[in-house]
N, C-alpha and C. Protein backbone atom coordinates (compact mmCIF):
# COMPACT_ATOMS: atom_id res chain seq x y z
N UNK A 1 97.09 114.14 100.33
CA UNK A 1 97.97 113.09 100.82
C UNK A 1 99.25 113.69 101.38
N UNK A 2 99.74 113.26 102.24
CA UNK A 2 101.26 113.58 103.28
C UNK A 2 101.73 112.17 102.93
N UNK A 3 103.13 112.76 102.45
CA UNK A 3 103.99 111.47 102.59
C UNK A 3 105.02 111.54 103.41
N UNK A 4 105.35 110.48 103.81
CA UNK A 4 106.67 109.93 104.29
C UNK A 4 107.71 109.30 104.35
N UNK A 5 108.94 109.53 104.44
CA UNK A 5 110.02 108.59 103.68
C UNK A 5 110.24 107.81 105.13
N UNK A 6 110.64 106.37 104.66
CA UNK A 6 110.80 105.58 105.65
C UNK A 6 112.79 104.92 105.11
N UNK A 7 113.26 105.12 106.19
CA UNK A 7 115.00 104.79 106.18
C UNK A 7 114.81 103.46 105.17
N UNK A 8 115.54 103.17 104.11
CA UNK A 8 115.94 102.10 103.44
C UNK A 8 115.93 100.65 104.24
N UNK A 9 117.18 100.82 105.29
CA UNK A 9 117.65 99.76 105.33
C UNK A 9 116.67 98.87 106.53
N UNK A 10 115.05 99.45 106.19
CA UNK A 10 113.95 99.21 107.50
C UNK A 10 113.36 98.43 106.65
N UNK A 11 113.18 98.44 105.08
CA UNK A 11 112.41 98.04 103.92
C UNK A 11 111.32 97.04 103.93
N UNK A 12 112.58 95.96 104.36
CA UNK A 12 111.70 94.57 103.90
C UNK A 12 111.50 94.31 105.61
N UNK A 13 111.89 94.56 106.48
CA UNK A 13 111.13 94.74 108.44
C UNK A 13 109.43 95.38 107.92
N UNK A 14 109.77 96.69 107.38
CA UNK A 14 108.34 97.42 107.65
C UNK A 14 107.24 96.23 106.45
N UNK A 15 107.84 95.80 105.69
CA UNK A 15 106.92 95.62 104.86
C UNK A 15 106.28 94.15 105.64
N UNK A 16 107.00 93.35 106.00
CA UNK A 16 106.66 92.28 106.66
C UNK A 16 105.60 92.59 108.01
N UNK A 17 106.01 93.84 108.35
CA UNK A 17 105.44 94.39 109.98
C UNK A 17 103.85 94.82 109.23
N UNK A 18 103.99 95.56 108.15
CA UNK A 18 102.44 96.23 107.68
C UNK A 18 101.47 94.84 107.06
N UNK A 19 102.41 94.01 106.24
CA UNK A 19 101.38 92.70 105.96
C UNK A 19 101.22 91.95 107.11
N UNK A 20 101.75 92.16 107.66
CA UNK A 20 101.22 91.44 108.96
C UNK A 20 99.95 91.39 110.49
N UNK A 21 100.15 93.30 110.18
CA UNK A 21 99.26 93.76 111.30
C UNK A 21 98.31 94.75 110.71
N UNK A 22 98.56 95.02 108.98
CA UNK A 22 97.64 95.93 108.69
C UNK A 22 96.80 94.91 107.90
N UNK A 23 96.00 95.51 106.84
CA UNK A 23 94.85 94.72 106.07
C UNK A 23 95.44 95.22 104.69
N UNK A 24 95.98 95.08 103.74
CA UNK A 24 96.15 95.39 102.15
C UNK A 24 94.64 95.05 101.24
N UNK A 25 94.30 96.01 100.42
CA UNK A 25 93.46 95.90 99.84
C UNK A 25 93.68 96.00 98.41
N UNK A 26 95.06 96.61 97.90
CA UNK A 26 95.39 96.77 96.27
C UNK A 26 96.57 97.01 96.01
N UNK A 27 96.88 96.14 95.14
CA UNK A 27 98.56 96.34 94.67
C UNK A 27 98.31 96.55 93.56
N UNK A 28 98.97 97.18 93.37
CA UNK A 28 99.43 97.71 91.73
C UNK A 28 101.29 97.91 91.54
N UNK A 29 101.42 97.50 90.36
CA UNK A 29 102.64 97.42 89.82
C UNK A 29 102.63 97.86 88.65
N UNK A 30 103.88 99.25 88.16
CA UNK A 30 103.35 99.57 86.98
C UNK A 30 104.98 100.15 86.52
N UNK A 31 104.93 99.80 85.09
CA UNK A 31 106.74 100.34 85.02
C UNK A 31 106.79 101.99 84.75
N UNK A 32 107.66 102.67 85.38
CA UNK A 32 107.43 103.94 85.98
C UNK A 32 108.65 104.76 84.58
N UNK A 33 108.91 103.74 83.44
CA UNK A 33 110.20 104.18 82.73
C UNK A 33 108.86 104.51 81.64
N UNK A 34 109.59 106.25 81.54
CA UNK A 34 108.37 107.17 80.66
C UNK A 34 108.35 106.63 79.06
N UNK A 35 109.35 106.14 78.52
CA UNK A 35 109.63 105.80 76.84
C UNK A 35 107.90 104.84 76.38
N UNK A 36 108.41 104.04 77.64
CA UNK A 36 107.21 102.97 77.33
C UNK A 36 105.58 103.67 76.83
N UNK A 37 105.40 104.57 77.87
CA UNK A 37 104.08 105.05 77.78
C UNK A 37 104.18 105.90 76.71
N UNK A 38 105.28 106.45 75.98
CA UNK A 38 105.18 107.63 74.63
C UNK A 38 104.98 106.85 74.00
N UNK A 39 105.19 105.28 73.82
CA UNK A 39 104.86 104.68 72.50
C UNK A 39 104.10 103.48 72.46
N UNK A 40 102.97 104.00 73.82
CA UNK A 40 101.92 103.38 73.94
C UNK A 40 102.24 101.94 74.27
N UNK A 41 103.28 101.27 75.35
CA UNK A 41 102.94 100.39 75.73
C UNK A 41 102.40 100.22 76.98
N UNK A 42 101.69 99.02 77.56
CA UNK A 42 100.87 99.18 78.59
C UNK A 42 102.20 98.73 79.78
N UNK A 43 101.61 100.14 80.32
CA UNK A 43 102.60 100.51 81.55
C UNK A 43 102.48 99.32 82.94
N UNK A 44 101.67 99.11 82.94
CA UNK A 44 100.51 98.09 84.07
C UNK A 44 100.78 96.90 84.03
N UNK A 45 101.12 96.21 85.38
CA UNK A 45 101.54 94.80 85.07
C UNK A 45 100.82 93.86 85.82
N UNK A 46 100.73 94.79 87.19
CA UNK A 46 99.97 93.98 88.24
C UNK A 46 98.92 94.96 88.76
N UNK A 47 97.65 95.00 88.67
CA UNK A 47 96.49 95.75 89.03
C UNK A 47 94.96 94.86 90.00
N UNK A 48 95.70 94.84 91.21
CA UNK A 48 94.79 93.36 91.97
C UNK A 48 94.36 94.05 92.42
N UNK A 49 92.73 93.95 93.18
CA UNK A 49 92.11 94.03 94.20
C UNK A 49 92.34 92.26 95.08
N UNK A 50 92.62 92.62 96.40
CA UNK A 50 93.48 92.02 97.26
C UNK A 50 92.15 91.63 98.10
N UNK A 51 90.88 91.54 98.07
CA UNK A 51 89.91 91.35 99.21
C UNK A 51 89.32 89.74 98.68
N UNK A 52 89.53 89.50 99.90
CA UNK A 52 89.50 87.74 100.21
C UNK A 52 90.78 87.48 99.78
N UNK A 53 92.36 87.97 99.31
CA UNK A 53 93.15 87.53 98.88
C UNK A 53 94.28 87.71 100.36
N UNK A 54 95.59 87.27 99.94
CA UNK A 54 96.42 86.92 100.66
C UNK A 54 97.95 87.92 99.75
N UNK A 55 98.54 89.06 100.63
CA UNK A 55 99.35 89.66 99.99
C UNK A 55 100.54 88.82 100.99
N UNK A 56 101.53 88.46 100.37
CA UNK A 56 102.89 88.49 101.08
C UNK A 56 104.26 88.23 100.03
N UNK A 57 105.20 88.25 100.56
CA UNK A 57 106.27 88.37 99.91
C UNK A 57 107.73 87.64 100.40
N UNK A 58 108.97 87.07 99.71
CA UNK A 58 109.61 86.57 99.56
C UNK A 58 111.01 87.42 99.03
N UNK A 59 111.99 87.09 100.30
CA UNK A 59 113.52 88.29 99.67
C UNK A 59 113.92 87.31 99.56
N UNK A 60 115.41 86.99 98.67
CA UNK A 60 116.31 86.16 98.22
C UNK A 60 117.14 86.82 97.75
N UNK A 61 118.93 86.11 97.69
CA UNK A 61 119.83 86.57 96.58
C UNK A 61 119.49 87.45 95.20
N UNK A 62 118.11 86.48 95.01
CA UNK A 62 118.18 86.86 93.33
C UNK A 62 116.91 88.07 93.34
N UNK A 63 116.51 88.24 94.40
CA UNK A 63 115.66 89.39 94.22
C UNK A 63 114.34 89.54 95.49
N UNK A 64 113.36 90.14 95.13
CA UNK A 64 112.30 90.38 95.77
C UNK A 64 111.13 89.87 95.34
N UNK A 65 110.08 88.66 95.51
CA UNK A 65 108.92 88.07 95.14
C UNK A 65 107.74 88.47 95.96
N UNK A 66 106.59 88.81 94.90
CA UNK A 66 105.46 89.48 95.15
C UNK A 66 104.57 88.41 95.35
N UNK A 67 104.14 88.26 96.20
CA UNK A 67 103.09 86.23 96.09
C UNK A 67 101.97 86.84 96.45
N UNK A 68 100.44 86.37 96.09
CA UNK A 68 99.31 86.52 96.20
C UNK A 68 98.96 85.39 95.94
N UNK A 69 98.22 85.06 97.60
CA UNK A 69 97.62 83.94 97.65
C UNK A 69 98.46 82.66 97.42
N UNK A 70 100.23 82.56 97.72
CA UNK A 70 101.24 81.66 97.86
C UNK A 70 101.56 81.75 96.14
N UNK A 71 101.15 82.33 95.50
CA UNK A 71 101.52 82.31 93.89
C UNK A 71 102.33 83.72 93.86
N UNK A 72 103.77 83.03 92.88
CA UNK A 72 104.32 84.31 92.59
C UNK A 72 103.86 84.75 91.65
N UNK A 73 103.97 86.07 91.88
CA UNK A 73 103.09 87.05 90.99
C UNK A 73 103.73 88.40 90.28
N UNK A 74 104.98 88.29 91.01
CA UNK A 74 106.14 89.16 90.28
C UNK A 74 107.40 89.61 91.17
N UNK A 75 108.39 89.45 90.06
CA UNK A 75 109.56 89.37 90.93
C UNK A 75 110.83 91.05 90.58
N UNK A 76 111.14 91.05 91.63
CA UNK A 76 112.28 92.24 91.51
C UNK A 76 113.45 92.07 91.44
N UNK A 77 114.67 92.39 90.81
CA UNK A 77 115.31 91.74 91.05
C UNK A 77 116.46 92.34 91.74
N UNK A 78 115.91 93.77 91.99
CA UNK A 78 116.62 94.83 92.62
C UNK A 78 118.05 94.84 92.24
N UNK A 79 117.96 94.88 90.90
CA UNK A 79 119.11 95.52 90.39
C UNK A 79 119.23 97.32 90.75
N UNK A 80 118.20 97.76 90.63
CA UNK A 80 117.91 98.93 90.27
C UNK A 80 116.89 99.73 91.73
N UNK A 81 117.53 99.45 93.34
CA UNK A 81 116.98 100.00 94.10
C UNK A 81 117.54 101.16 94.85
N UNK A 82 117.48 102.27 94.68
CA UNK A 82 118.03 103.39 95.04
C UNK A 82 116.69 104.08 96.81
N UNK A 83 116.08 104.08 96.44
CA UNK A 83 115.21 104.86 97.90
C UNK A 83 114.47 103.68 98.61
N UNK A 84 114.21 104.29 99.79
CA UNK A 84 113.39 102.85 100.50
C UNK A 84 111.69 103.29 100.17
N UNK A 85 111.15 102.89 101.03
CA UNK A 85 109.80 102.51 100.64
C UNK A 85 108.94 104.04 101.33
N UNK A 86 107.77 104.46 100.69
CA UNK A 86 107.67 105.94 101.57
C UNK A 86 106.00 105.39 101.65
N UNK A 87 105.35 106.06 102.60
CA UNK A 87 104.07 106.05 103.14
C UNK A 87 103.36 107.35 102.76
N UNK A 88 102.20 107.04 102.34
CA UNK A 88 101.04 108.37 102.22
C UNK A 88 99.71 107.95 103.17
N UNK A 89 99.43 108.71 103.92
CA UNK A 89 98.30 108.75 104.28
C UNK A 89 97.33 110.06 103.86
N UNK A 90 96.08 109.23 103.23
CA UNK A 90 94.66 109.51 102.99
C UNK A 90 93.98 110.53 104.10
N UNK A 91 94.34 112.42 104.20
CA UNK A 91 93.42 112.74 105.18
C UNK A 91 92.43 113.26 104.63
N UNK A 92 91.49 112.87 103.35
CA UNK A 92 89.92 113.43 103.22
C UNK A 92 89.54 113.27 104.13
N UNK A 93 88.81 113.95 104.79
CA UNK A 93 87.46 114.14 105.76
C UNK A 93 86.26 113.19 105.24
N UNK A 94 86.02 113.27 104.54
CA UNK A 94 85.48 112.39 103.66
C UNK A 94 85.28 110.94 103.16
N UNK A 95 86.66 110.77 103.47
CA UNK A 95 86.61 109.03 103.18
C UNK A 95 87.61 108.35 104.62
N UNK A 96 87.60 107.12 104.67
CA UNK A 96 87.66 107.12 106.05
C UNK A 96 89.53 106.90 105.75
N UNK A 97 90.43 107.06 106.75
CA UNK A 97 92.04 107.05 106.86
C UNK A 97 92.74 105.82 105.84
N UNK A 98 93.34 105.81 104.89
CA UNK A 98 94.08 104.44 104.88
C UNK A 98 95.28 105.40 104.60
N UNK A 99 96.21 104.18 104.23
CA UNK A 99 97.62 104.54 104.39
C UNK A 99 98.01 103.66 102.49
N UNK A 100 99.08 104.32 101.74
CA UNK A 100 99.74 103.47 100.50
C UNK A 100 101.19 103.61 100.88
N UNK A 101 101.49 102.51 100.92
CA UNK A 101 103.06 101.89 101.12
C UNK A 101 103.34 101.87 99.75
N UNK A 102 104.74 102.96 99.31
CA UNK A 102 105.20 102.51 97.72
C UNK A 102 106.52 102.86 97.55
N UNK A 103 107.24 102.01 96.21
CA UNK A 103 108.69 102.07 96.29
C UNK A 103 108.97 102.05 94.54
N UNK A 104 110.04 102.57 94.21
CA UNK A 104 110.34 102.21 92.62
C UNK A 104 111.54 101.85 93.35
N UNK A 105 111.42 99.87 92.50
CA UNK A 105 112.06 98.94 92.03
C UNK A 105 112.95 98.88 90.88
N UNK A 106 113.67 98.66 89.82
CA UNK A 106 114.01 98.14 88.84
C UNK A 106 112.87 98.85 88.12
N UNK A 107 112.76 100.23 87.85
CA UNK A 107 111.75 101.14 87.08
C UNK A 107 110.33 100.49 86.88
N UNK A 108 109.90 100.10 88.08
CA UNK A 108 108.34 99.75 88.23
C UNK A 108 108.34 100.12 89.66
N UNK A 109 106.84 101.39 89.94
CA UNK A 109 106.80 101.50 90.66
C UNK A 109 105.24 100.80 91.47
N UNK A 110 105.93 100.26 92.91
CA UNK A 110 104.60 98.95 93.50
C UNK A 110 104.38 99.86 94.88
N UNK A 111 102.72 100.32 94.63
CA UNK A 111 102.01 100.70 95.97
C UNK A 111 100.99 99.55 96.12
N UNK A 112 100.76 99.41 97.53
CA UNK A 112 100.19 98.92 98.81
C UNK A 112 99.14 99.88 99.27
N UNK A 113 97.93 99.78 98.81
CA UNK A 113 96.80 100.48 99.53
C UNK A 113 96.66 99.56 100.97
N UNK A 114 96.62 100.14 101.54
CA UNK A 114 95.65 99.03 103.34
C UNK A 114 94.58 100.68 103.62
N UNK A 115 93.87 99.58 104.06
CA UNK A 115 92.44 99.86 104.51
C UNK A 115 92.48 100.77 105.91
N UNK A 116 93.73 100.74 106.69
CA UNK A 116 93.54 101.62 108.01
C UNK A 116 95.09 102.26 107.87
N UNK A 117 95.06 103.23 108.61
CA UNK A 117 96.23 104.41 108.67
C UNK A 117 97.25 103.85 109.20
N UNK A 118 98.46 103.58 108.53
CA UNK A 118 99.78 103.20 109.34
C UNK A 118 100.51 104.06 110.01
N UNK A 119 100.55 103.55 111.67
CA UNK A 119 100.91 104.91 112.54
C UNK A 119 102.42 104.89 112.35
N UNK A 120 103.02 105.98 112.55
CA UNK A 120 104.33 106.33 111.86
C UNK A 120 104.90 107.29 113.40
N UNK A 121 106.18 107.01 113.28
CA UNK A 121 106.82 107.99 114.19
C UNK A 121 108.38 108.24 113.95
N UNK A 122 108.63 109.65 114.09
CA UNK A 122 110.07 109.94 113.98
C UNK A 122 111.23 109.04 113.82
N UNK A 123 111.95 108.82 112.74
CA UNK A 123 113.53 107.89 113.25
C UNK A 123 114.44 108.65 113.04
N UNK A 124 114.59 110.25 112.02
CA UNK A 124 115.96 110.34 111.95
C UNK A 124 116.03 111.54 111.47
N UNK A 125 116.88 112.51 110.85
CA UNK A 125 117.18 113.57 109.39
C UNK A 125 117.79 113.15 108.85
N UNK A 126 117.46 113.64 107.71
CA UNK A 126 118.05 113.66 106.59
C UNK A 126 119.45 114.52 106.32
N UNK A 127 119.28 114.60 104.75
CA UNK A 127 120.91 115.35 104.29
C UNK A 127 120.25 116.87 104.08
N UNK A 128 118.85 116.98 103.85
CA UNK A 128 118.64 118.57 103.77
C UNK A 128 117.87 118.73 105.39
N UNK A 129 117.72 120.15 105.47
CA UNK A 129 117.14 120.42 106.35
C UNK A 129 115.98 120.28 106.60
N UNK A 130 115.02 120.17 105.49
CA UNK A 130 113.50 119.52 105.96
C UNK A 130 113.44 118.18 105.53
N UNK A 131 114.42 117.55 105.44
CA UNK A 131 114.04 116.24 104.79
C UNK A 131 114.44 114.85 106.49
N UNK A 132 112.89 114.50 106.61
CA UNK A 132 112.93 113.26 107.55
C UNK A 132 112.61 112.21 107.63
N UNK A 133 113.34 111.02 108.51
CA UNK A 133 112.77 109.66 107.89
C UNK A 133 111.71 109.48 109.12
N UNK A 134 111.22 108.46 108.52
CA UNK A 134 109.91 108.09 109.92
C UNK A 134 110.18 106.80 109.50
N UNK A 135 109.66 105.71 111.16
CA UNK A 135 109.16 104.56 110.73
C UNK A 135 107.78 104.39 111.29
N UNK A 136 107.58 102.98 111.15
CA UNK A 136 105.91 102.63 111.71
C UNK A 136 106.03 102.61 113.03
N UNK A 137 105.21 102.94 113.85
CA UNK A 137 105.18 103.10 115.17
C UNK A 137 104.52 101.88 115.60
N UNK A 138 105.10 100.58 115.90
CA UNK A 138 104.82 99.33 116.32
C UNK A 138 103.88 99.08 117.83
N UNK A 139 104.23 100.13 118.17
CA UNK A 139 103.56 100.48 120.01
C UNK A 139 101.87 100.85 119.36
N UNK A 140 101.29 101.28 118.27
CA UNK A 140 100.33 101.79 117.75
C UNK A 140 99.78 101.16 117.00
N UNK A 141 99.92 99.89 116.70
CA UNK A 141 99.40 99.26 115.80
C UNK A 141 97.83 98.57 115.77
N UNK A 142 97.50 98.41 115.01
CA UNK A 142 95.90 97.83 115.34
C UNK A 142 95.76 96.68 115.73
């Protein structure tokens, strides 16, 4: 997997732009704060397969809402959002391209499997020298 960091303040644009023109097939939501898992609580909150379903989402004052299928299904309340959202694309030879959209929230971290490769292109540098942002390349979309 290759990842990519995508600029913050693109967040909730890209995410609206990928549910929109890509296909989501699995969300998962899982709290990413390590204490929990040393003393065995279940880390896992939201673990959907998304086929025949409906992924979209809802920003507000009071936070960020996860809806499947018009039902909320979990909310953020972004107290706790420090990085924007980063992209991996899938290059096995082997299995065919998708792309996972993922972000830690309020110490749960929520990836976005979709079913086809989200095309990505240059936006910026960073503060180190190999570090770059990309966004989705909208001219490329399926």
């Amino acid at each position: 997997m290759e990842q990519y960091q995508l600029p913050k303040e693109l967040d909730f644009e890209n995410l609206r732009f990928c549910l929109d023109n890509y296909t989501p097939i699995f969300l998962d939501i899982q709290l990413v704060d390590s204490t929990s898992a040393l003393h065995g609580i279940d880390t896992f909150k939201i673990d959907e397969n998304l086929e025949d379903k409906t992924l979209n989402f809802r920003k507000d004052d009071s936070g960020l809402y996860i809806l499947i299928d018009s039902n909320e299904t979990f909310h953020f309340p972004l107290r706790d959002y420090l990085y924007g959202f980063s992209i991996e694309h899938d290059l096995n030879p082997l299995k065919p391209r998708k792309s996972i959209l993922r972000i830690v929230l309020d110490d749960y971290l929520m990836t976005i499997d979709f079913e086809e490769k989200i095309n990505l292109k240059f936006h910026s540098l960073g503060k180190g020298p190999h570090w770059k942002y990309w966004t989705i390349d909208k001219s490329r979309c399926v």
